[in-house]
N, C-alpha and C. Protein backbone atom coordinates (compact mmCIF):
# COMPACT_ATOMS: atom_id res chain seq x y z
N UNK A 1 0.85 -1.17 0.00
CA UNK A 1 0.00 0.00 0.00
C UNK A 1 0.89 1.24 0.00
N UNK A 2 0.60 1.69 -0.98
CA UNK A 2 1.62 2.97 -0.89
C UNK A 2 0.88 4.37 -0.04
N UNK A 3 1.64 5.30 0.62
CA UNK A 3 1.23 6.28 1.57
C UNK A 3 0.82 7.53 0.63
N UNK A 4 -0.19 7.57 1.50
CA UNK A 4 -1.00 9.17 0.52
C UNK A 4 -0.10 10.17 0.18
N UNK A 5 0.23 10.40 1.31
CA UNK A 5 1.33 11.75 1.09
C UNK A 5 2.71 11.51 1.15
N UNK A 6 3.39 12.09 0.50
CA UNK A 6 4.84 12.41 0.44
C UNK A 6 5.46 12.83 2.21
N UNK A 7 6.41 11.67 2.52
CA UNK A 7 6.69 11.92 4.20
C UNK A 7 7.50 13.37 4.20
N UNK A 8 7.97 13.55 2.92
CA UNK A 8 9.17 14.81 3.70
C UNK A 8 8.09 16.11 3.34
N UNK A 9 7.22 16.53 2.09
CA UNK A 9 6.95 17.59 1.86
C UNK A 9 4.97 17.63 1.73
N UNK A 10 4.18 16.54 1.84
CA UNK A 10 3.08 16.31 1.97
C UNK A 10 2.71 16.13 0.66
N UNK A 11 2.80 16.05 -0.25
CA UNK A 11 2.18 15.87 -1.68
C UNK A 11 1.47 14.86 -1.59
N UNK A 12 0.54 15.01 -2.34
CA UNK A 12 -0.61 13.79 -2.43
C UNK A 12 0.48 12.79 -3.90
N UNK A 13 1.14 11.66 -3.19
CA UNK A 13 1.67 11.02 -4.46
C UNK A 13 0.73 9.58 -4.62
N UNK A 14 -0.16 9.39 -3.86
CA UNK A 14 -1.32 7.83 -4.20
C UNK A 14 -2.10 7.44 -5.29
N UNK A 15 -2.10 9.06 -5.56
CA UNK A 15 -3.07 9.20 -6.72
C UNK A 15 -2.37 8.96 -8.11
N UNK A 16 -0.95 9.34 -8.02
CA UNK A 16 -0.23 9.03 -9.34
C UNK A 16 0.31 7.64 -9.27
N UNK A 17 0.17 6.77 -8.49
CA UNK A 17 1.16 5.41 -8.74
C UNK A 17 0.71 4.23 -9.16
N UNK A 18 -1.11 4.59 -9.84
CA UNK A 18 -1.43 3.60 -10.55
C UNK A 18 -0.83 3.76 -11.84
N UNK A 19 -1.50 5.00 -12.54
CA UNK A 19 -0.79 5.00 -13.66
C UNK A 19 0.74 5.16 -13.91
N UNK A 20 2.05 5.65 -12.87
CA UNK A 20 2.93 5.86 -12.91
C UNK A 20 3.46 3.64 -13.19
N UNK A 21 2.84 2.43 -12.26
CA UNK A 21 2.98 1.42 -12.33
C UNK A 21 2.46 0.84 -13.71
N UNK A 22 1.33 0.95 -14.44
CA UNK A 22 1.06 0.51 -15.67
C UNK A 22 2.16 1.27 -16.67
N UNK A 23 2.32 1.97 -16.56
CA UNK A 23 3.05 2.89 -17.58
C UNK A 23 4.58 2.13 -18.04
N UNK A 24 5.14 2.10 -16.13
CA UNK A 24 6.80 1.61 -16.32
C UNK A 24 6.85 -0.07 -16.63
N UNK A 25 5.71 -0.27 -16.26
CA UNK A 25 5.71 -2.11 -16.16
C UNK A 25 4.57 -2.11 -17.47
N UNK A 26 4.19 -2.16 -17.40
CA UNK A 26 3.26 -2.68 -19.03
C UNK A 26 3.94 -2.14 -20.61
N UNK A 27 3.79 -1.08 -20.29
CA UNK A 27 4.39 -0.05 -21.70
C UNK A 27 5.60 -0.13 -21.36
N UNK A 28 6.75 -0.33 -20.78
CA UNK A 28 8.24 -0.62 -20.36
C UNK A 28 8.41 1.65 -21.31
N UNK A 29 7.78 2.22 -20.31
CA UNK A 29 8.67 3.59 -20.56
C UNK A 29 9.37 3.67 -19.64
N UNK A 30 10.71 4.66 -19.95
CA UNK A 30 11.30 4.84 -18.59
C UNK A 30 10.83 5.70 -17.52
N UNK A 31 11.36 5.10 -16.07
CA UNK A 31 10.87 5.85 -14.55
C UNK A 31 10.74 7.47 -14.88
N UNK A 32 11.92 7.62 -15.64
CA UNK A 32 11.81 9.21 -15.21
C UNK A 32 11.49 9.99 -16.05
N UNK A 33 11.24 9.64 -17.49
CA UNK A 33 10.07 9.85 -18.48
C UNK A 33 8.44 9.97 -17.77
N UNK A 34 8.41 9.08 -17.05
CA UNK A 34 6.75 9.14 -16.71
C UNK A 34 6.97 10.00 -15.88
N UNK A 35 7.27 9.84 -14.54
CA UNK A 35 7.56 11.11 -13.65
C UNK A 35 7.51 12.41 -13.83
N UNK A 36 8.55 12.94 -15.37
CA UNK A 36 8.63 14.42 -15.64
C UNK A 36 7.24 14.75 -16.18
N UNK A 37 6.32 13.51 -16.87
CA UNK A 37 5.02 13.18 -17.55
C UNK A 37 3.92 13.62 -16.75
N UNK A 38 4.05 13.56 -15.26
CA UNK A 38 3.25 13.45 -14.53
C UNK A 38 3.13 14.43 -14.02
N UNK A 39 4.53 15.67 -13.80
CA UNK A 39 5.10 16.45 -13.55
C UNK A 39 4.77 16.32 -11.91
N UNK A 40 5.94 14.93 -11.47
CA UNK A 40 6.48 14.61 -10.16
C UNK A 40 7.82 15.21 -10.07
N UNK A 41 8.07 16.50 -9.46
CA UNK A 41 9.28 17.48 -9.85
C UNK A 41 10.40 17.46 -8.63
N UNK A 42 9.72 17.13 -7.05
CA UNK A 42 10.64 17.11 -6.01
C UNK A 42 11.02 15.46 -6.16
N UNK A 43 12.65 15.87 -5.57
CA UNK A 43 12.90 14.68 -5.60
C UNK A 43 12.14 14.00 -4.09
N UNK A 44 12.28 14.04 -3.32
CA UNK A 44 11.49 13.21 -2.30
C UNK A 44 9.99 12.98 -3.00
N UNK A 45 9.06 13.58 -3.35
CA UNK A 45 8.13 12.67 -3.89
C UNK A 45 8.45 11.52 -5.21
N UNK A 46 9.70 11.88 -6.07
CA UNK A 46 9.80 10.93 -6.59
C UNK A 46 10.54 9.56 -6.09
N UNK A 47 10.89 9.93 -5.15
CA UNK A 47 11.55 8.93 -4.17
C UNK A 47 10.53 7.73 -3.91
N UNK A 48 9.16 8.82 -3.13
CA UNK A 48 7.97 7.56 -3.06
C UNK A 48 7.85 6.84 -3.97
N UNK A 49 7.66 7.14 -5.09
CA UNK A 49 7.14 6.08 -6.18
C UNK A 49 8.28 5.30 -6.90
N UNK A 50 9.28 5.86 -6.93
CA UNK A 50 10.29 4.47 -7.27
C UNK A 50 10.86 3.62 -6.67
N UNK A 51 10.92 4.05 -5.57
CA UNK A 51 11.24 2.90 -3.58
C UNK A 51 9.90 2.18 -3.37
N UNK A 52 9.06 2.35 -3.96
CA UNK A 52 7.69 2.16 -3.25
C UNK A 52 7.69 -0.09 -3.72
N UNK A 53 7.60 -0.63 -2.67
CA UNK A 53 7.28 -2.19 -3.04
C UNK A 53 5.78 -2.38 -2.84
N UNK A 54 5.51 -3.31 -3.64
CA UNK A 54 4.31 -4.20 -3.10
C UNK A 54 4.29 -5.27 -2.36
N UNK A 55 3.72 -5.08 -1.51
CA UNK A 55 4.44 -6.47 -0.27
C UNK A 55 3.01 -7.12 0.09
N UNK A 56 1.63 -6.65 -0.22
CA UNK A 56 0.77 -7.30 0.38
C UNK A 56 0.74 -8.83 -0.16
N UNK A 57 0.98 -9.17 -1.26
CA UNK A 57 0.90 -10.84 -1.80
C UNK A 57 1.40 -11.97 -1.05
N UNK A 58 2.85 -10.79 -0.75
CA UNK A 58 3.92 -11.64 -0.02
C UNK A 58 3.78 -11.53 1.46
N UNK A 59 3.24 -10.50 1.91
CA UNK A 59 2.84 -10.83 3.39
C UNK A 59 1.13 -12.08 3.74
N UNK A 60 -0.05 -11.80 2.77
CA UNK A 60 -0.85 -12.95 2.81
C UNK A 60 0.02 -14.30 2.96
N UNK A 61 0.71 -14.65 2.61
CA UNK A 61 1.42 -16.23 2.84
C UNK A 61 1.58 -16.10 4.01
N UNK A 62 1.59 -15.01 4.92
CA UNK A 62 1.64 -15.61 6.44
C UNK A 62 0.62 -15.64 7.24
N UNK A 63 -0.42 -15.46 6.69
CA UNK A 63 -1.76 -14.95 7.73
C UNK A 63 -1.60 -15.94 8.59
């Protein structure tokens, strides 16, 4: 689950990381092509979305 806001400067970044994820993984554009696309301009919010994992799949195997 990625966090609504940006921890260092508050930006709402939740709203961009569906399409920022179809974009880099389906269409194989590059990270920082979509980003400037999106116009994600601080680096700490772009931090969120390229650090960002998906871990819920892999945490269900332990319920």
């Amino acid at each position: 689950m990625i966090p609504v806001r940006c921890f260092t400067c508050g930006k709402v970044v939740s709203s961009l990381y569906e399409d920022y994820k179809h974009r880099v993984r389906e269409q194989h554009e590059s990270p920082k092509k979509v980003l400037d696309e999106l116009r994600v301009s601080r680096y700490c919010c772009r931090r969120m979305l390229l650090s960002h994992m998906e871990m819920v799949e892999t945490l269900n195997l332990y319920r």
